[in-house]
C-alpha atoms as a PDB file:
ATOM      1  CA  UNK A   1      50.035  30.631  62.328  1.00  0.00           C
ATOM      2  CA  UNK A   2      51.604  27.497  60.941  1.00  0.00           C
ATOM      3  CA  UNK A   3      55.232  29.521  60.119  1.00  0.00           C
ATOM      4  CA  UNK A   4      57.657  28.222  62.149  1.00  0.00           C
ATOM      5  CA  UNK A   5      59.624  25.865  60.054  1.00  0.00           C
ATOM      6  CA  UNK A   6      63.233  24.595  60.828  1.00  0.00           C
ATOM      7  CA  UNK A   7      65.299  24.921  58.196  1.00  0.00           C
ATOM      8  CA  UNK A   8      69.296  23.332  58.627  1.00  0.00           C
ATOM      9  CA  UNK A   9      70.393  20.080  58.339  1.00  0.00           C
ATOM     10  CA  UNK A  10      70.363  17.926  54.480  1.00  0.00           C
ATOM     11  CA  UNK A  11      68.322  19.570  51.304  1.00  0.00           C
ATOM     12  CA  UNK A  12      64.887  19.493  50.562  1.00  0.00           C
ATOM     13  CA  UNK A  13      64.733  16.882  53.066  1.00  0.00           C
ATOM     14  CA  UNK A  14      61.070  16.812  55.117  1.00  0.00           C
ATOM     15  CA  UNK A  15      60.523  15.796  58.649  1.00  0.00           C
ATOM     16  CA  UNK A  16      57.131  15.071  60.059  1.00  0.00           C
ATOM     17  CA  UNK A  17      56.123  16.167  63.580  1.00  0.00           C
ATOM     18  CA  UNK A  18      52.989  15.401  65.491  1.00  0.00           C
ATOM     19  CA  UNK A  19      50.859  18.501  66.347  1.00  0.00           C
ATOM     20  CA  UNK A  20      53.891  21.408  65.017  1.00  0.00           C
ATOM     21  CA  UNK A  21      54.611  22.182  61.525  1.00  0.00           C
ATOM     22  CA  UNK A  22      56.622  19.981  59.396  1.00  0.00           C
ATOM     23  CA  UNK A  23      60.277  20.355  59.260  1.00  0.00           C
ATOM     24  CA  UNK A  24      62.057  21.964  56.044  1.00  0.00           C
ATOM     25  CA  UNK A  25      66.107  20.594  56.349  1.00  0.00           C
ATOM     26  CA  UNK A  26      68.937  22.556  54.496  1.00  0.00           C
ATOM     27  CA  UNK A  27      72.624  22.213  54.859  1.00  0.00           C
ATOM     28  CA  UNK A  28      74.717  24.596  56.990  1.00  0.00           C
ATOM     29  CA  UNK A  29      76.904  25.092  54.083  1.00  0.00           C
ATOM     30  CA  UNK A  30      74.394  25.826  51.699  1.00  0.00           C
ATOM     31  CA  UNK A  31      75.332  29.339  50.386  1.00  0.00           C
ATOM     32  CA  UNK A  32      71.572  30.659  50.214  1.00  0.00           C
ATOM     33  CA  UNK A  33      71.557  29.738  54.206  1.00  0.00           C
ATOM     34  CA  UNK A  34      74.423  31.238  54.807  1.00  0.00           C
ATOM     35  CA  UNK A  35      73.660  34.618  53.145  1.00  0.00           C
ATOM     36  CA  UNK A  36      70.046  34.681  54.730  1.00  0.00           C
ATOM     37  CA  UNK A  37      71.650  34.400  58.029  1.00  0.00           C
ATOM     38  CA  UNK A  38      73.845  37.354  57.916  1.00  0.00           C
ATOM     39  CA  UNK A  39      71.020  39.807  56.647  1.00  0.00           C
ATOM     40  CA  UNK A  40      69.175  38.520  59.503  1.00  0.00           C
ATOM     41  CA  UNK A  41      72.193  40.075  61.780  1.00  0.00           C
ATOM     42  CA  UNK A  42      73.070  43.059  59.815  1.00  0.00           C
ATOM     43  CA  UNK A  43      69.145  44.035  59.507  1.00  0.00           C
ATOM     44  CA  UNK A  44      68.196  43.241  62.998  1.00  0.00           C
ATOM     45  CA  UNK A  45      68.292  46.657  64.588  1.00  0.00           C
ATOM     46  CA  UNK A  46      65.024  46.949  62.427  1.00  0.00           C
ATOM     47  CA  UNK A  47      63.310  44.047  64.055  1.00  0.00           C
ATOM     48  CA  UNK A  48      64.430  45.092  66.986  1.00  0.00           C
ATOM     49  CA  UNK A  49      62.951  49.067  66.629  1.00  0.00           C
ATOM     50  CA  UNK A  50      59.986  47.804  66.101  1.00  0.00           C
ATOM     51  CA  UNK A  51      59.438  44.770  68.440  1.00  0.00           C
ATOM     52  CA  UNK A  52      60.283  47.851  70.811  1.00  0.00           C
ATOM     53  CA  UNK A  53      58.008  49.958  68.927  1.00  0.00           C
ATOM     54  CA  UNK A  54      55.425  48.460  66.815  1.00  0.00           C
ATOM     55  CA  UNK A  55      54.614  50.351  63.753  1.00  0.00           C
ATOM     56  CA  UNK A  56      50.729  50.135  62.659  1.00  0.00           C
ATOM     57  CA  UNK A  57      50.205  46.818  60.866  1.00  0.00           C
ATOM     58  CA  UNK A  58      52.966  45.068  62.588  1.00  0.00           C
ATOM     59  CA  UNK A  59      51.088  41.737  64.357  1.00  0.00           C
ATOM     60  CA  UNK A  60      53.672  39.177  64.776  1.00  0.00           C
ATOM     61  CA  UNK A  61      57.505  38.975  65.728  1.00  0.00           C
ATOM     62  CA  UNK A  62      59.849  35.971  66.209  1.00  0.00           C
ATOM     63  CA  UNK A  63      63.547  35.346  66.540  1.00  0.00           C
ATOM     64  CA  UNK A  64      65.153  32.546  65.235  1.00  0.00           C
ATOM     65  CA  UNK A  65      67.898  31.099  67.742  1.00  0.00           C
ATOM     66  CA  UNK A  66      71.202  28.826  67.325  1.00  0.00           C
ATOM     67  CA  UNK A  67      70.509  26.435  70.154  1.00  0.00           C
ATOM     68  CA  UNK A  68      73.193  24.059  71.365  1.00  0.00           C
ATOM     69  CA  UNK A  69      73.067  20.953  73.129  1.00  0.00           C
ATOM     70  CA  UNK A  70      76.416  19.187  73.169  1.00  0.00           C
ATOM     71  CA  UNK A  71      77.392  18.146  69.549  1.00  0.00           C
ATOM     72  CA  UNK A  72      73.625  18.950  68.374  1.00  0.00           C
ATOM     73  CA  UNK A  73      72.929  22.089  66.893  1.00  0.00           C
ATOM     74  CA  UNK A  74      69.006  23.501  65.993  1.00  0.00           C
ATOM     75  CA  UNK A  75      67.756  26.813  64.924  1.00  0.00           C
ATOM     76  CA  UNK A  76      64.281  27.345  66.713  1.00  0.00           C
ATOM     77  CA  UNK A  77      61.973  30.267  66.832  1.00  0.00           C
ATOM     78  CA  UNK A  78      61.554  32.501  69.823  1.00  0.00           C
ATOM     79  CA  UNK A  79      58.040  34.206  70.498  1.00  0.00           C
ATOM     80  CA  UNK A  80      57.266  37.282  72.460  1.00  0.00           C
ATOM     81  CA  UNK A  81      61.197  38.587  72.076  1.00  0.00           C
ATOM     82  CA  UNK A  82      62.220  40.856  74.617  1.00  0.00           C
ATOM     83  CA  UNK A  83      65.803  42.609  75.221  1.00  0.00           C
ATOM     84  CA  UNK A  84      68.406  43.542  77.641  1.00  0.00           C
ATOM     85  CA  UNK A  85      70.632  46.234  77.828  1.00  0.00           C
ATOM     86  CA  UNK A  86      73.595  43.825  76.897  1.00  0.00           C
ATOM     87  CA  UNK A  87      72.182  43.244  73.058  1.00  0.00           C
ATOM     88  CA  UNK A  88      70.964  39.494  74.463  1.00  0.00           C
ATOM     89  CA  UNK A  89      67.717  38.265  73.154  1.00  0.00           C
ATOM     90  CA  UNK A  90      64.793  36.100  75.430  1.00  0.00           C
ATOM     91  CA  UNK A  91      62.175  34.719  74.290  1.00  0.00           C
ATOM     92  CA  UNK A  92      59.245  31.435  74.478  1.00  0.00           C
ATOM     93  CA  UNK A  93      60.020  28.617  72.431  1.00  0.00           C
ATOM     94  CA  UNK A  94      57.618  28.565  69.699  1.00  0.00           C
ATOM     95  CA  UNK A  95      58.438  25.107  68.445  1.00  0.00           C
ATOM     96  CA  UNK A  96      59.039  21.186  69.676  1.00  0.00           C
ATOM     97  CA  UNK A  97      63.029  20.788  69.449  1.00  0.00           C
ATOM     98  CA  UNK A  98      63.821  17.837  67.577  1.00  0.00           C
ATOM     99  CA  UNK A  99      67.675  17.398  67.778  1.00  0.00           C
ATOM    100  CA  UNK A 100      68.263  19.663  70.881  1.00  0.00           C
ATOM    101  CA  UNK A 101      66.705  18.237  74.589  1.00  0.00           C
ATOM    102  CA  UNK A 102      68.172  21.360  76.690  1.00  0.00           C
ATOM    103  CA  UNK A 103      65.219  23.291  75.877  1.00  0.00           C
ATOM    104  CA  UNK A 104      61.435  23.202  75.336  1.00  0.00           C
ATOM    105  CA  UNK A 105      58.280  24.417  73.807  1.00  0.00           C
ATOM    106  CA  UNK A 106      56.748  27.331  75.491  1.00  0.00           C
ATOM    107  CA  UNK A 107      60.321  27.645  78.029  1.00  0.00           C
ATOM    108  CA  UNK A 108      61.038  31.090  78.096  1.00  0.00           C
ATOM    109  CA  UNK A 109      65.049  31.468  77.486  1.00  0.00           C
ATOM    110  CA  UNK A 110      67.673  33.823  77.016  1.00  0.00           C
ATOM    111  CA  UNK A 111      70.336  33.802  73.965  1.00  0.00           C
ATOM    112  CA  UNK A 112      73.382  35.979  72.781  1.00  0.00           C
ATOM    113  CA  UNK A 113      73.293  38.109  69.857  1.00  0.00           C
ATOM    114  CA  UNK A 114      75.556  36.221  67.813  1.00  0.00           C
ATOM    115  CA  UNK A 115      72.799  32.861  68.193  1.00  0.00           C
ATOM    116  CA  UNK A 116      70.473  34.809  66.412  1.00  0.00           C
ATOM    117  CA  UNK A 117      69.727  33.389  62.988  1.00  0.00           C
ATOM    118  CA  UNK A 118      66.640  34.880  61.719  1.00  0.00           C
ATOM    119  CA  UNK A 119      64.118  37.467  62.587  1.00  0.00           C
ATOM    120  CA  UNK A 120      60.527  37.905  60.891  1.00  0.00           C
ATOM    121  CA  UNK A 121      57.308  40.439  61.333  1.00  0.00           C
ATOM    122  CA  UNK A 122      54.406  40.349  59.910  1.00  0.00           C
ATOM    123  CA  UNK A 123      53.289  43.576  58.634  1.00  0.00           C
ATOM    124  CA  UNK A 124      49.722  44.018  56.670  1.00  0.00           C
ATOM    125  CA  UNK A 125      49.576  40.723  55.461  1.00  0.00           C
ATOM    126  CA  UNK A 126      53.147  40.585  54.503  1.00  0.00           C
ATOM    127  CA  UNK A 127      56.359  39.053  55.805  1.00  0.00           C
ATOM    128  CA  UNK A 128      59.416  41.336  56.367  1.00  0.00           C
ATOM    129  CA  UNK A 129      62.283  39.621  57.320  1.00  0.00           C
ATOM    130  CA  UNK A 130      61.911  35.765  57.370  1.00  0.00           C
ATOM    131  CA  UNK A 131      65.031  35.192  55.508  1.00  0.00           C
ATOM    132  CA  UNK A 132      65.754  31.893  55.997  1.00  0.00           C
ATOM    133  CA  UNK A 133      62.124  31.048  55.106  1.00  0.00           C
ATOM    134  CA  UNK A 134      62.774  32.531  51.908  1.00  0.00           C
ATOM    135  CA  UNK A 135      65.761  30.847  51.509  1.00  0.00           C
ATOM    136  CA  UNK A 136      64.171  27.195  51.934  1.00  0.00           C
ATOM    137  CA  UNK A 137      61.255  28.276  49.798  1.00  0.00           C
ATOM    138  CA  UNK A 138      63.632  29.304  47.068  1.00  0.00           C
ATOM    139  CA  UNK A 139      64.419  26.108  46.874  1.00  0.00           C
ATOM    140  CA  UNK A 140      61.104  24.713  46.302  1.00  0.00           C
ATOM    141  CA  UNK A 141      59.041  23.927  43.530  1.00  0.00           C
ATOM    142  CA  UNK A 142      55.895  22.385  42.395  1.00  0.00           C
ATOM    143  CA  UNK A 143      53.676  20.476  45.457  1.00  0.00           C
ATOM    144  CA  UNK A 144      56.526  21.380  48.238  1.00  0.00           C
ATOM    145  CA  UNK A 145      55.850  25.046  46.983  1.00  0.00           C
ATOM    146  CA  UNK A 146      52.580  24.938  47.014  1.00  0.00           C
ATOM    147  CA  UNK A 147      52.329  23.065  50.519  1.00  0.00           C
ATOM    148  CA  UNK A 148      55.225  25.655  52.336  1.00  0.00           C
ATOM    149  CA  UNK A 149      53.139  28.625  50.901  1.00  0.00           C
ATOM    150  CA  UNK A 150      49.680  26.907  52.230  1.00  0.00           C
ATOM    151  CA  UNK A 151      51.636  26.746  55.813  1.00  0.00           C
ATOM    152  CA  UNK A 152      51.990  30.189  55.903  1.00  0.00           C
ATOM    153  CA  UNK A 153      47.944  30.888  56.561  1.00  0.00           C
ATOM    154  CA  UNK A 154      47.809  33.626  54.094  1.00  0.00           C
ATOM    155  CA  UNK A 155      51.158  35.462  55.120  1.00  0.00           C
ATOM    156  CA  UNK A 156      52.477  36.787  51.751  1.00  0.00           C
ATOM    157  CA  UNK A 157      56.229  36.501  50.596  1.00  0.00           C
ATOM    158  CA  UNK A 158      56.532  39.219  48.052  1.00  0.00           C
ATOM    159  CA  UNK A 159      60.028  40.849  47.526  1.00  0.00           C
ATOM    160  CA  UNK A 160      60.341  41.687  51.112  1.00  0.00           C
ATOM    161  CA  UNK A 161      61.844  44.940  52.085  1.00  0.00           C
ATOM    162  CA  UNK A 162      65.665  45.247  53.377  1.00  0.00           C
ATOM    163  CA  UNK A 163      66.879  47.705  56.260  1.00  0.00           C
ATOM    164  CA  UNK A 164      70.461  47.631  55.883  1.00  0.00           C
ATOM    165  CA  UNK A 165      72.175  50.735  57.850  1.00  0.00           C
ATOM    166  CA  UNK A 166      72.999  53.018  55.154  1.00  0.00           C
ATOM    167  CA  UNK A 167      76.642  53.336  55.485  1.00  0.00           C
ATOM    168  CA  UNK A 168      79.831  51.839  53.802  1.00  0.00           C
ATOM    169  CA  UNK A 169      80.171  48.514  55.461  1.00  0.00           C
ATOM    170  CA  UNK A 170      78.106  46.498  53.338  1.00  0.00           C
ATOM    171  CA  UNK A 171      77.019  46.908  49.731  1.00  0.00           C
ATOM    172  CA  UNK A 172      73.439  47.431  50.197  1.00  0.00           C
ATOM    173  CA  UNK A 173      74.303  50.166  53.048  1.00  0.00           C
ATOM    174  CA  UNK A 174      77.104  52.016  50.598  1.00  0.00           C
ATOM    175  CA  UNK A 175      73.540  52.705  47.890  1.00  0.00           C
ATOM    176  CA  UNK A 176      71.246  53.320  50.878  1.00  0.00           C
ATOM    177  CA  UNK A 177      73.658  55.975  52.010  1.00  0.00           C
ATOM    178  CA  UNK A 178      74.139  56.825  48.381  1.00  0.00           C
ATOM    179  CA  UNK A 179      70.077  57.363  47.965  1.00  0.00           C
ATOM    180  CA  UNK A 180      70.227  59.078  51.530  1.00  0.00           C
ATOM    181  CA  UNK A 181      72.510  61.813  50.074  1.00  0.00           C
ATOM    182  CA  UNK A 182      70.181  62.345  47.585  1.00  0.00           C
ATOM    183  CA  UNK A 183      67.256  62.809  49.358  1.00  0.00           C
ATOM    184  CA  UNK A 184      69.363  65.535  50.899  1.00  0.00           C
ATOM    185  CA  UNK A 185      70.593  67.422  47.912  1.00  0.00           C
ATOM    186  CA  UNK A 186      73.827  67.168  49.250  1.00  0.00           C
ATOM    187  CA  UNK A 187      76.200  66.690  46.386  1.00  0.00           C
ATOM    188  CA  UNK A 188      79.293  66.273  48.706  1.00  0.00           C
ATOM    189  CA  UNK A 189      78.166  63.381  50.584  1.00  0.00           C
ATOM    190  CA  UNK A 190      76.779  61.442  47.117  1.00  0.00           C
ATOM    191  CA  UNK A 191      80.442  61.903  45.473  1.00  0.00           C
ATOM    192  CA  UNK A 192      81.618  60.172  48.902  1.00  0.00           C
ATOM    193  CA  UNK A 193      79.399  57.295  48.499  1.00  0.00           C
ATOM    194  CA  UNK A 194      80.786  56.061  44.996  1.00  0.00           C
ATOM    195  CA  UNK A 195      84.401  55.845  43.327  1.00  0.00           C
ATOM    196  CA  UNK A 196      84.767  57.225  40.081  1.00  0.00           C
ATOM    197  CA  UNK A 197      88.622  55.886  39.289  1.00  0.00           C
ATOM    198  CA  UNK A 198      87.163  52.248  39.626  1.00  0.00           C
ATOM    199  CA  UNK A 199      83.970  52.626  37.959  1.00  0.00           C
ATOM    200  CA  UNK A 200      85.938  54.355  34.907  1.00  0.00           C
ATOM    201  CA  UNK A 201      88.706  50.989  35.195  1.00  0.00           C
ATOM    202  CA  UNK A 202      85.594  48.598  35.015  1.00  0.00           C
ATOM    203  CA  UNK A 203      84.087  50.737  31.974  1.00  0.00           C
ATOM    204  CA  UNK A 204      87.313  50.988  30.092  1.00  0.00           C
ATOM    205  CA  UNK A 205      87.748  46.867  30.463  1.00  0.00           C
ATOM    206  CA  UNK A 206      84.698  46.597  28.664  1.00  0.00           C
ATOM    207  CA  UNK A 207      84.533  49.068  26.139  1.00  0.00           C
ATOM    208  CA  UNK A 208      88.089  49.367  24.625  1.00  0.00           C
ATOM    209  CA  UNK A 209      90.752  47.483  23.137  1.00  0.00           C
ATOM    210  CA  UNK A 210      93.705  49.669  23.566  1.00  0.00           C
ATOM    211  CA  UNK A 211      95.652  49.117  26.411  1.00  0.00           C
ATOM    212  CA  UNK A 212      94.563  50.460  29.606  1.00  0.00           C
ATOM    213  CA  UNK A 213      97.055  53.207  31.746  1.00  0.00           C
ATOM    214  CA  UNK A 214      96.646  55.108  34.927  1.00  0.00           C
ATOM    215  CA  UNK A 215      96.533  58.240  32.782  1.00  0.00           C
ATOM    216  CA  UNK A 216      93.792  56.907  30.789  1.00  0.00           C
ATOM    217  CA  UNK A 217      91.636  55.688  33.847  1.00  0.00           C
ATOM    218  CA  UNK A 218      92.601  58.687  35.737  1.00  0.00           C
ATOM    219  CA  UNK A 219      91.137  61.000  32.975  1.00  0.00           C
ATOM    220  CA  UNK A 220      88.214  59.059  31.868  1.00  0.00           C
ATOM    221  CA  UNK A 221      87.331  58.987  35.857  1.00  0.00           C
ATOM    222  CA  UNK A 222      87.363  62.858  35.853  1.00  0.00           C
ATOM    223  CA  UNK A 223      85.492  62.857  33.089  1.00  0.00           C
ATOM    224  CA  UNK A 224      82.511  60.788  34.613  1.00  0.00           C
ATOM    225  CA  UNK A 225      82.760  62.809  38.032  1.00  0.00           C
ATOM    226  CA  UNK A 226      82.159  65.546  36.198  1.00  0.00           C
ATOM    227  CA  UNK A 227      79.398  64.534  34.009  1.00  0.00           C
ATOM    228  CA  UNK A 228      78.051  63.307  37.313  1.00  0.00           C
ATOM    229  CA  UNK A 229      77.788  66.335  39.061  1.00  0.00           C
ATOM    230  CA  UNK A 230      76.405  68.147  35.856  1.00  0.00           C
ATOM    231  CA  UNK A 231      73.689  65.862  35.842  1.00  0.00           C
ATOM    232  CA  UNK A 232      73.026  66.070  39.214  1.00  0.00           C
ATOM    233  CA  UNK A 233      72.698  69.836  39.072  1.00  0.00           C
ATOM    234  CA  UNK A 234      70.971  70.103  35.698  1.00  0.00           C
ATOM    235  CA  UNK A 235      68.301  67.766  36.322  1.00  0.00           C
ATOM    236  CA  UNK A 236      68.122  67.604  40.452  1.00  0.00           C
ATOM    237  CA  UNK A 237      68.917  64.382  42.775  1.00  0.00           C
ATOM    238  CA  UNK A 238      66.673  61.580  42.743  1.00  0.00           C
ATOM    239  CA  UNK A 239      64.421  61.013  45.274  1.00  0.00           C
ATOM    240  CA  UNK A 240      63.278  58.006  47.349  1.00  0.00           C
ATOM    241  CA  UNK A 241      61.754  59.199  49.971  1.00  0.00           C
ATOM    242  CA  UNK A 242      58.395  56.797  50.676  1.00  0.00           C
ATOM    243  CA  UNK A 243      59.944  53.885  48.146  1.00  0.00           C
ATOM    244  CA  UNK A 244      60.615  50.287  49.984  1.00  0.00           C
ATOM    245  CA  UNK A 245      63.516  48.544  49.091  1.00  0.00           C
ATOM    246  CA  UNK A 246      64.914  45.023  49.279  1.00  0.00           C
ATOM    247  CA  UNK A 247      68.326  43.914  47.718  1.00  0.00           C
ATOM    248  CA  UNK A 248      69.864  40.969  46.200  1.00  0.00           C
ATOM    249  CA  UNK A 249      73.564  40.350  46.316  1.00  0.00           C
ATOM    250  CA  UNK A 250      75.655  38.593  43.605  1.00  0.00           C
ATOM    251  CA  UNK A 251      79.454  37.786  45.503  1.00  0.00           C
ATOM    252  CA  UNK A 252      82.127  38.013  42.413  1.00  0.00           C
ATOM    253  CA  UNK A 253      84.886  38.734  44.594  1.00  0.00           C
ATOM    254  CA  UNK A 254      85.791  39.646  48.216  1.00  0.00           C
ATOM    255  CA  UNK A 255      85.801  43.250  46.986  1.00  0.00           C
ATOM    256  CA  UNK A 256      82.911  42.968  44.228  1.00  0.00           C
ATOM    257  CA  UNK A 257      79.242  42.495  44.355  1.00  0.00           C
ATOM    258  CA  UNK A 258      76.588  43.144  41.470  1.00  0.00           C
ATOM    259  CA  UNK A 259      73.295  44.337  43.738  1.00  0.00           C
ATOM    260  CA  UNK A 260      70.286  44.155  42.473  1.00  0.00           C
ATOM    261  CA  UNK A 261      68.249  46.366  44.370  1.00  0.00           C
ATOM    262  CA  UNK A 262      64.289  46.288  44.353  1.00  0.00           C
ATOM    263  CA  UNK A 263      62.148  49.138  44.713  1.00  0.00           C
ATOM    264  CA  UNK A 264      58.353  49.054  45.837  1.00  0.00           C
ATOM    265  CA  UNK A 265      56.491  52.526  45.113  1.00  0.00           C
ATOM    266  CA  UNK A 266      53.526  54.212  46.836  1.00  0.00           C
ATOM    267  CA  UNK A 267      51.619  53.191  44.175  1.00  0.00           C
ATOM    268  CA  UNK A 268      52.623  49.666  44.423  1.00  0.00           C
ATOM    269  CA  UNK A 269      54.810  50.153  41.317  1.00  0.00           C
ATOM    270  CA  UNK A 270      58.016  47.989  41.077  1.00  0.00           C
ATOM    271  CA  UNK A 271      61.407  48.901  39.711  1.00  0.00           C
ATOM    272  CA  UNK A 272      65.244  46.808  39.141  1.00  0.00           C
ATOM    273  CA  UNK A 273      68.756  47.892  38.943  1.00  0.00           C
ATOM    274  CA  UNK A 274      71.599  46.365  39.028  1.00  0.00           C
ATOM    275  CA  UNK A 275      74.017  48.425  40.214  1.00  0.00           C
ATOM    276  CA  UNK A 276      77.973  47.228  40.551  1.00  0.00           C
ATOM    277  CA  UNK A 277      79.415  47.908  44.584  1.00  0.00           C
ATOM    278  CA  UNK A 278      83.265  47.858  45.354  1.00  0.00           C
ATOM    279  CA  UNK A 279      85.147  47.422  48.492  1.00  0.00           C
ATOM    280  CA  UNK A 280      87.955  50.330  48.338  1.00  0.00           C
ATOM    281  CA  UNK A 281      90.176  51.197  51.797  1.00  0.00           C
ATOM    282  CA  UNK A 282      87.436  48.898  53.670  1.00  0.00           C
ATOM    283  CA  UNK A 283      84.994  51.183  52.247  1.00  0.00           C
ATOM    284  CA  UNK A 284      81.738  49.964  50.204  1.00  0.00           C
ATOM    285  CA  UNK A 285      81.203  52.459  47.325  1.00  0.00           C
ATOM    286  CA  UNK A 286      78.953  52.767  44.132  1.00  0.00           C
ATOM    287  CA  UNK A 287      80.151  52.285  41.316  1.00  0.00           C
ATOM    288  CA  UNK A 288      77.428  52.387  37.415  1.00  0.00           C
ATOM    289  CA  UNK A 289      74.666  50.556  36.803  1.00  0.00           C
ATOM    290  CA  UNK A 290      75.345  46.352  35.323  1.00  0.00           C
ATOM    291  CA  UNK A 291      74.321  46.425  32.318  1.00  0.00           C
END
């Protein structure tokens, strides 16, 4: 299938390997890696639902695996992933090791939960998951591009499509659980999901000059919970049942992140927002849309 690529070690940097696919190095520190590595572990209940339970289209699945060998460290794809009732992953070694010698291709091994780096299926054609592939390939242009997308045999890398747990311990889960509530028509559990005294704060910082007290913020955040719940009984919930999504996450603080979140319709249709997330009482909620 010509997928499995390694990517850790320095940028951009391109190691050839007899009879595997070339090698795609990326620092450890590199931010892109870093983030594509935790939505491989908070997604991978999904991969893991379906390696148990293949939906139709689904052909392929592979776990990517922190492998250790003394002072050496290399991320290498698993085939044929299988579980236990401990959360550990086992697979077959899908590529030659390069910098590791405690394993080898086709050895069938066993690794923890918290090795796992990356997960990918591919589903009609298109990869879901894969993160750390996109992450190298973001990083590409012109003939590297065009050679990492010829690897792939045909596998497409569209927008991809995220399955966060919609709850409020990450951003993306605070707006699934958000869109969740609305799919419900149940108005309690949507004014859960966001914070109106910090959305009206953020509004107020931008939009007057005056200065800013907790009677005003208090008052202007009654006013938008109100006008919220008007609209949401004047004009019905939104609904996304059937719509795909995939997110992108912009860090400004510990407590703040601008997501972007991507929506793929029945129809093939594709929509943006940018919608504003804060971390209250360890809580993700929703705050407006970025303008």
């Amino acid at each position: 299938m010509g997928i499995i690529k390694k990517i850790f070690g320095r940028k951009q940097n391109i190691r050839k390997r007899r009879g595997n696919p070339d090698v795609y190095d990326m620092p450890n520190e590199d931010e892109r890696m870093n983030w594509a590595m935790e939505k491989a572990r908070l997604t991978f209940h999904y991969f893991k639902t379906c390696t148990e339970n293949p939906k139709e289209g689904q052909a392929y699945f592979s776990v990517k695996a922190r492998i250790e060998d003394g002072s050496n460290v290399e991320h290498i794809w698993l085939l044929e992933p299988n579980f236990d009732l401990e959360g550990n992953v086992y697979g077959r070694v899908g590529n030659e090791p390069i910098d590791v010698k405690n394993v080898s291709l086709d050895e069938n091994i066993g690794i923890a939960f918290d090795h796992v780096s990356d997960w990918m299926i591919v589903e009609n054609g298109r990869l879901i998951g894969g993160y750390t592939l996109r992450a190298i390939r973001e990083g590409l242009t012109g003939d590297a591009l065009q050679n990492f997308d010829k690897s792939l045999g045909g596998i497409v890398i569209d927008e991809g499509e995220d399955h966060f747990l919609p709850d409020h311990d990450t951003p993306e889960g605070a707006i699934l659980a958000l869109e969740e509530a609305y799919d419900q028509d149940d108005l309690e559990k949507s004014l859960n999901c966001k914070d109106f005294r910090k959305e009206a704060e953020f509004l107020l910082k931008k939009s007057v000059q005056i200065e800013i007290d907790e009677e005003l913020i208090q008052n202007t955040a009654e006013v938008l919970r109100l006008s919220f719940i008007k609209n949401m009984q004047e004009n019905g919930m939104p609904k996304f049942n059937g719509i795909k999504r995939a997110f992108q996450r912009q860090n400004l603080s510990d407590e703040h992140c601008i997501v972007t979140e991507i929506c793929r319709y029945p129809d093939g249709g594709l929509s943006r927002q940018r919608l504003n997330t804060y971390k209250i009482d360890g809580q993700w909620k929703v705050l407006g849309l970025e303008e």
